[in-house]
Protein backbone atom coordinates (compact mmCIF):
# COMPACT_ATOMS: atom_id res chain seq x y z
CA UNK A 1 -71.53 -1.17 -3.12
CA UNK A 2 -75.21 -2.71 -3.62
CA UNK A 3 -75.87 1.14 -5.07
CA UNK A 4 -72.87 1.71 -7.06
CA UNK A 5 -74.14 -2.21 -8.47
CA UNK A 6 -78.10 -1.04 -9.20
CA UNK A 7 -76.19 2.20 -10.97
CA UNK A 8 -74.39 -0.12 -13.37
CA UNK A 9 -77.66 -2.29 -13.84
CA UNK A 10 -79.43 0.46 -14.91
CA UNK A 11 -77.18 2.14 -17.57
CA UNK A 12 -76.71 -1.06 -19.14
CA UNK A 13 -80.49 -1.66 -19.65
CA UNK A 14 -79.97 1.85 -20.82
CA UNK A 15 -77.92 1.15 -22.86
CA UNK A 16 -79.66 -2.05 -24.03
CA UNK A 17 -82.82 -0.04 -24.76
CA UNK A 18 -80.67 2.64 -27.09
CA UNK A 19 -79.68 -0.08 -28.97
CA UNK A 20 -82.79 -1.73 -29.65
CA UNK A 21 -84.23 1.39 -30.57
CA UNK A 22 -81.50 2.24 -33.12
CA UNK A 23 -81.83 -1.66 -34.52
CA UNK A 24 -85.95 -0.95 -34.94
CA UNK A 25 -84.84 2.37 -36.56
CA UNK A 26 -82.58 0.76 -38.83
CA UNK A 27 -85.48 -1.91 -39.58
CA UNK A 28 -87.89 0.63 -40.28
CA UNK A 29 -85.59 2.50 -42.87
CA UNK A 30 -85.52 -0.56 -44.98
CA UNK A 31 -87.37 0.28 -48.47
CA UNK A 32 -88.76 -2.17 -51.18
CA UNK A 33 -88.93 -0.73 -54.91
CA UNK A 34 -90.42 -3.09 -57.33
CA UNK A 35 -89.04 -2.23 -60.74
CA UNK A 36 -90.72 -3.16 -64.27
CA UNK A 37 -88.53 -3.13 -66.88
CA UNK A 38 -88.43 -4.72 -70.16
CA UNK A 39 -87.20 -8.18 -71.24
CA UNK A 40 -84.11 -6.69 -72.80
CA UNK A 41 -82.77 -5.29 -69.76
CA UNK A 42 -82.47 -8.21 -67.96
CA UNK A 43 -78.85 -8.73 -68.27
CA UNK A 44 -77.91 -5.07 -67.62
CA UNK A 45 -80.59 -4.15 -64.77
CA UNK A 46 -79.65 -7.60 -62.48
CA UNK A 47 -76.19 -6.03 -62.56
CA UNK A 48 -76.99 -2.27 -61.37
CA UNK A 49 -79.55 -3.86 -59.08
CA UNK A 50 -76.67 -5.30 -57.47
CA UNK A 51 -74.42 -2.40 -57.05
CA UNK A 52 -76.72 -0.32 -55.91
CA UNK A 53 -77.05 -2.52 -52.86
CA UNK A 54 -73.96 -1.08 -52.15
CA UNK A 55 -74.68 2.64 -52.77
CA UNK A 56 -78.26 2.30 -51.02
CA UNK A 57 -77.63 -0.83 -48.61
CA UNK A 58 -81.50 -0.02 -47.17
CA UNK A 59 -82.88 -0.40 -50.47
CA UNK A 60 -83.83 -3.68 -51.81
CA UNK A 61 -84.55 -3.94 -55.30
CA UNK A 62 -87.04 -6.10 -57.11
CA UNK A 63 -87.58 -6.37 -60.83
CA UNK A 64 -90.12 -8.31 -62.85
CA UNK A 65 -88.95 -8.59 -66.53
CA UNK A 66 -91.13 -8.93 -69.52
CA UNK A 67 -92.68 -7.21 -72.65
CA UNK A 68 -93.37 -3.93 -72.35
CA UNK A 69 -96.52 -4.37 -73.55
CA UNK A 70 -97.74 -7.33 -70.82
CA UNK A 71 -95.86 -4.42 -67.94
CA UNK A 72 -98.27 -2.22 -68.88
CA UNK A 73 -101.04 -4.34 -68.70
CA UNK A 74 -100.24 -5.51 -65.45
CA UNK A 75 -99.72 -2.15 -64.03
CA UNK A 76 -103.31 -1.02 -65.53
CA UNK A 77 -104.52 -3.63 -63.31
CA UNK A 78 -102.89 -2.79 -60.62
CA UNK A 79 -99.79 -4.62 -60.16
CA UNK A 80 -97.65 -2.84 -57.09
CA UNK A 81 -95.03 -1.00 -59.36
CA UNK A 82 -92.84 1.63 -58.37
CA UNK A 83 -90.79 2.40 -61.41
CA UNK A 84 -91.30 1.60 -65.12
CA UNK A 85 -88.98 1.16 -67.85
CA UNK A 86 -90.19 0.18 -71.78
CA UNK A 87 -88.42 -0.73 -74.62
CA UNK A 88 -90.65 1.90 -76.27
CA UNK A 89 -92.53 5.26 -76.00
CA UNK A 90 -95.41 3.69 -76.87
CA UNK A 91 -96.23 1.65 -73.74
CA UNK A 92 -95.48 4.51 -71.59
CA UNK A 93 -98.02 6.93 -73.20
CA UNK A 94 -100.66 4.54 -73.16
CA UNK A 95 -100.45 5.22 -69.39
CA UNK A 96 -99.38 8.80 -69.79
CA UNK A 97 -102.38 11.32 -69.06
CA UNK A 98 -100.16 14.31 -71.29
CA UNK A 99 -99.37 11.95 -74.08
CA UNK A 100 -102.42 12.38 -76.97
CA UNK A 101 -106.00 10.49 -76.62
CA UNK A 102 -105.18 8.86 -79.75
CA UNK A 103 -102.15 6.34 -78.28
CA UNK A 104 -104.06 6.71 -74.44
CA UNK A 105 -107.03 6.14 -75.92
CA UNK A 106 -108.49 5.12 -72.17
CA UNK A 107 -107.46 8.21 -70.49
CA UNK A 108 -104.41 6.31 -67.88
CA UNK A 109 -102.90 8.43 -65.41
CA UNK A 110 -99.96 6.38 -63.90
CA UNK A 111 -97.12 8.82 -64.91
CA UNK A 112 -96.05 10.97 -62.57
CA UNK A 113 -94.52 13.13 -65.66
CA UNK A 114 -91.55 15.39 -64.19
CA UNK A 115 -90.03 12.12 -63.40
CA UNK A 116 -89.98 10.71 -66.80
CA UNK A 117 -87.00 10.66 -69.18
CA UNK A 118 -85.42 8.55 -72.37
CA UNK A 119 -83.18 6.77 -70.16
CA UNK A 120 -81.68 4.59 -73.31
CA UNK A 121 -81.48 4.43 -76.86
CA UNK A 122 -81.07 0.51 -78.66
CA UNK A 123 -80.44 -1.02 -81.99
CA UNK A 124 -82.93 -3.38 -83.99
CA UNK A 125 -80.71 -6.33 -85.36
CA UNK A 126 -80.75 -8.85 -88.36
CA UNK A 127 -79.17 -11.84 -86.46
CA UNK A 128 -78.33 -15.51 -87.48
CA UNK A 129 -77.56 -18.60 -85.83
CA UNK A 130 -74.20 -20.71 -86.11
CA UNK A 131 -73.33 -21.87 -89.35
CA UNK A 132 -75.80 -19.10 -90.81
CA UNK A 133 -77.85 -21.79 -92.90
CA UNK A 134 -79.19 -19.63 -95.24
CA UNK A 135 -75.94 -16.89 -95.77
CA UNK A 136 -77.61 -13.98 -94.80
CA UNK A 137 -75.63 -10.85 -94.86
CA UNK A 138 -78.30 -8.13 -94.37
CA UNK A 139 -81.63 -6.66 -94.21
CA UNK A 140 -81.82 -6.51 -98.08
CA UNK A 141 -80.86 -10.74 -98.57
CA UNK A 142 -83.24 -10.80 -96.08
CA UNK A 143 -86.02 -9.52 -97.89
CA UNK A 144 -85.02 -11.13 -101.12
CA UNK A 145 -85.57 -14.57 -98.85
CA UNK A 146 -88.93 -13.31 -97.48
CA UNK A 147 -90.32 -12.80 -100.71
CA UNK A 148 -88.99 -16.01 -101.94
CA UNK A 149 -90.73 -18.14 -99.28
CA UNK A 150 -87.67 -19.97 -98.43
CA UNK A 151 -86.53 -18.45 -95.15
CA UNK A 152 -87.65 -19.71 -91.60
CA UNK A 153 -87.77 -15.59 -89.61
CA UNK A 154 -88.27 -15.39 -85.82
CA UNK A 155 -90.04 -12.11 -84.76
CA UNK A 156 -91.72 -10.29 -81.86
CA UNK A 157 -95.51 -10.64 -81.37
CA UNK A 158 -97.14 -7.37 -82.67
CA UNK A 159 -98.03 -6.35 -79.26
CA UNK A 160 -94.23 -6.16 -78.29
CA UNK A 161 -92.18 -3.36 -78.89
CA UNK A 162 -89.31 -5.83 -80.75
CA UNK A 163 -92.03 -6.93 -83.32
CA UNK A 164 -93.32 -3.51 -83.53
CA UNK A 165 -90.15 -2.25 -84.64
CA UNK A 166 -90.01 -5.24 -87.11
CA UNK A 167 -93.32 -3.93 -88.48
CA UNK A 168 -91.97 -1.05 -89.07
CA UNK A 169 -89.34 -2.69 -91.70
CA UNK A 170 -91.56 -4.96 -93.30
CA UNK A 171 -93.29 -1.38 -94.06
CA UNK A 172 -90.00 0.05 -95.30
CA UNK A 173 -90.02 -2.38 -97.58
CA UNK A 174 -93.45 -3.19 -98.81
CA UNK A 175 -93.52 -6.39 -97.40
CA UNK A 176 -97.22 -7.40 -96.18
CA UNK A 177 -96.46 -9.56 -93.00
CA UNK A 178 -99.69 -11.66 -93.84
CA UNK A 179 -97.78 -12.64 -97.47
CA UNK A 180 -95.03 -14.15 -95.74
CA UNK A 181 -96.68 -15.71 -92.56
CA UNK A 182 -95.37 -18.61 -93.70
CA UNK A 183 -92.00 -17.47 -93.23
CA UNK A 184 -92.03 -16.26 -89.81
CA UNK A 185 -92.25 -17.80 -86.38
CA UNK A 186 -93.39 -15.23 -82.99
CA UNK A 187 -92.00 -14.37 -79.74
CA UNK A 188 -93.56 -13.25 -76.58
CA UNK A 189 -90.59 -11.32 -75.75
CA UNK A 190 -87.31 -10.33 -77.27
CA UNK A 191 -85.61 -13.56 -75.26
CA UNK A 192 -88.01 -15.59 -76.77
CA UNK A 193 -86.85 -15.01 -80.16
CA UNK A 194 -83.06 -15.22 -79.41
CA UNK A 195 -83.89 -18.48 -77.97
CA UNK A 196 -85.22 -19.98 -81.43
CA UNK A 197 -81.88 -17.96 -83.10
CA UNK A 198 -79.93 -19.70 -80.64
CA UNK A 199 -81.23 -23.04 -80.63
CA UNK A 200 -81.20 -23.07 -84.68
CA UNK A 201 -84.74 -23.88 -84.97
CA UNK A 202 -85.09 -20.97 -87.12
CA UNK A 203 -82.61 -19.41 -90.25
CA UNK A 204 -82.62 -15.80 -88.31
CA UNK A 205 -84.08 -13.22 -86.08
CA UNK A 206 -84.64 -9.99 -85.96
CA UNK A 207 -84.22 -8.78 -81.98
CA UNK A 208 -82.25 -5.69 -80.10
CA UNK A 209 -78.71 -5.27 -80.58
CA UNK A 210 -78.11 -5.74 -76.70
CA UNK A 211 -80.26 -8.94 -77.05
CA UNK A 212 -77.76 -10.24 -79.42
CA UNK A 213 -74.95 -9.29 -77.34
CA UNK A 214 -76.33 -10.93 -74.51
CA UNK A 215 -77.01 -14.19 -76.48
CA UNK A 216 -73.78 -14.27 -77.82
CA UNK A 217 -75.22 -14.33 -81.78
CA UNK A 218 -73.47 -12.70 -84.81
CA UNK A 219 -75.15 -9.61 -86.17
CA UNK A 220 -75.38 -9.17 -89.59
CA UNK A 221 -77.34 -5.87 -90.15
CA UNK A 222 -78.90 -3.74 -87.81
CA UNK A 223 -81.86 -1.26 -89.28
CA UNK A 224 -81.07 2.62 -89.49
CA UNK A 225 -83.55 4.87 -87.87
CA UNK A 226 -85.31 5.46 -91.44
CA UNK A 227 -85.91 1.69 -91.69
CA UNK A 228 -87.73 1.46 -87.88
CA UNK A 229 -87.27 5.14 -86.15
CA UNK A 230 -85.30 5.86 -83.05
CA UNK A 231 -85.34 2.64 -80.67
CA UNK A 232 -85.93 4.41 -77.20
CA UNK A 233 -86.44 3.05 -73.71
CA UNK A 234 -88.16 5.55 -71.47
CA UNK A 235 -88.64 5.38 -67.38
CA UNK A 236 -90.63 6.71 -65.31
CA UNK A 237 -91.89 6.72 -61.66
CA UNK A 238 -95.50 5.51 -61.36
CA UNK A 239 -97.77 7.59 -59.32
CA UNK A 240 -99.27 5.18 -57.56
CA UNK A 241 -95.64 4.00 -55.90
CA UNK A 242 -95.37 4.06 -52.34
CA UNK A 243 -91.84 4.94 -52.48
CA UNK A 244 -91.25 8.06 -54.69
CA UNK A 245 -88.74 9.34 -53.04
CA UNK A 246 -86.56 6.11 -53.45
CA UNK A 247 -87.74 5.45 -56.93
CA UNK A 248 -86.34 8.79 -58.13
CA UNK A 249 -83.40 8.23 -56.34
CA UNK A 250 -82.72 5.04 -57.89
CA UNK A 251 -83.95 6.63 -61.75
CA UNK A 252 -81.02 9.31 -60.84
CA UNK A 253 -78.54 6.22 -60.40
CA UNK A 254 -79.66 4.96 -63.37
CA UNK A 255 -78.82 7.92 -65.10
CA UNK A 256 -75.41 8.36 -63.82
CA UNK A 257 -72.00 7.10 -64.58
CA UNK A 258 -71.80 3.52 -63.02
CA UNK A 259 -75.01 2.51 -64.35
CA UNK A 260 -74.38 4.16 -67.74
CA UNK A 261 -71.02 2.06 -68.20
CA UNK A 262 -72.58 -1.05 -67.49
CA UNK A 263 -75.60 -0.34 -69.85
CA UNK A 264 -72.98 1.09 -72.27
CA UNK A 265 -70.88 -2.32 -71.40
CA UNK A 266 -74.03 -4.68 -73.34
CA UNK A 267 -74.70 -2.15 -76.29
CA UNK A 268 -77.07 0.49 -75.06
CA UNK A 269 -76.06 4.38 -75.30
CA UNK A 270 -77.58 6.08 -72.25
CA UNK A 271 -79.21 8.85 -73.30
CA UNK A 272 -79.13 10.61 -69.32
CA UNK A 273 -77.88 14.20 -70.99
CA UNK A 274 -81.18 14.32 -73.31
């Protein structure tokens, strides 16, 4: 009996030990990505974060939103970074080694290149607050106002894809953004300037399409690709991530049909076939 006792003892400590092992195993398998993508993907990214918990329930998922152009700066610095998505090529070949010495002027090597793809194309839009203060119905009454002095626009900083882009009208114009500086009011990021839409401190913005979807604002133009170019988000996985393997496998999901609906869901087209 006192054998038949000791034999039971020991298979459940056995048993006790398998289990602990498998629970350390499981522990183990846990991965972090940290994901930077920009301020204009908040809405949409928080949401596929989410659901891929489900597909990937060892994966956790964190993202730090901001400009592109303040992402890249961090992750020239060093910031831990696993996966990068911009609101423009531009940002991503300053820290591509194959994109030309004139935009990486400093020679960055953070791309690890067969990863990277256009994951998104966006819209730049002429938006106005409620009421619409100064009856704006496009890019064109827009301009007339500029050059009249009697408009109050909100804009991207220059360093920020958003404002960039905004540039680039103002140029399709012949507008000279110092002649009408004071018309215009700056944003840090694309939020930033929905915010002063929103809150009516200013008589319109100019901000992405999916911004103003996400804001709930009425657009009343949005510029053609001859006005600012194609409005392209690329992503990439960094070299320097410790998880490459689980980066790419989250860039796939992000290319594939659940994420695609929900970016389709706040305006973006996913461009995962180009």
């Amino acid at each position: 009996m006192k054998r038949f006792i000791c034999i039971i003892l020991a298979l459940c400590l056995l048993s006790c030990c398998f289990a602990c092992a498998a629970t350390t195993e499981k522990e183990e398998s846990k991965t972090e990505l940290i994901v930077f993508a920009a301020a204009s993907l908040t809405e949409a990214m928080n949401q596929i974060v989410e659901l891929y918990g489900k597909a990937a329930p060892n994966v956790t998922i964190s993202c730090n939103f901001d400009s592109s152009g303040t992402l890249k700066t961090q992750i020239e610095k060093g910031a831990p970074c696993d996966l990068f998505i911009s609101a423009a090529p531009k940002q991503m070949n300053q820290l591509d080694i194959t994109a030309s010495s004139d935009i990486n002027t400093d020679g960055l090597d953070f791309v690890l290149s067969e990863t990277r793809i256009n994951l998104l194309e966006n819209k730049v839009a002429l938006v106005i607050p409620e009421g619409n203060p100064k009856n704006i119905k496009s890019f064109d009454d827009l301009v007339e106002h500029l050059k009249a002095g009697d408009i109050l626009l909100a804009i991207g900083n220059g360093d920020v894809p958003v404002g960039q882009y905004t540039q680039k009208i103002f140029a399709f114009y012949n507008i000279s953004e110092e002649e009408i500086s004071s018309c215009l009011t700056y944003g840090s990021n694309v939020k930033e300037v929905t915010s002063q839409v929103s809150e009516k401190t200013v008589d319109c913005g100019i901000v992405y399409a999916t911004d103003a979807f996400s804001a709930n604002l009425e657009v009343v133009d949005t510029a053609t690709k001859e006005m600012c170019g194609q409005v392209l988000y690329p992503a990439t996985v960094l070299k320097g991530s410790a998880n490459t393997e689980a980066a790419t496998a989250f860039l796939e999901y992000l290319k594939g049909a659940e994420a695609s609906k929900i970016f389709s869901s706040i305006g973006f087209s996913p461009l995962s076939d180009k």
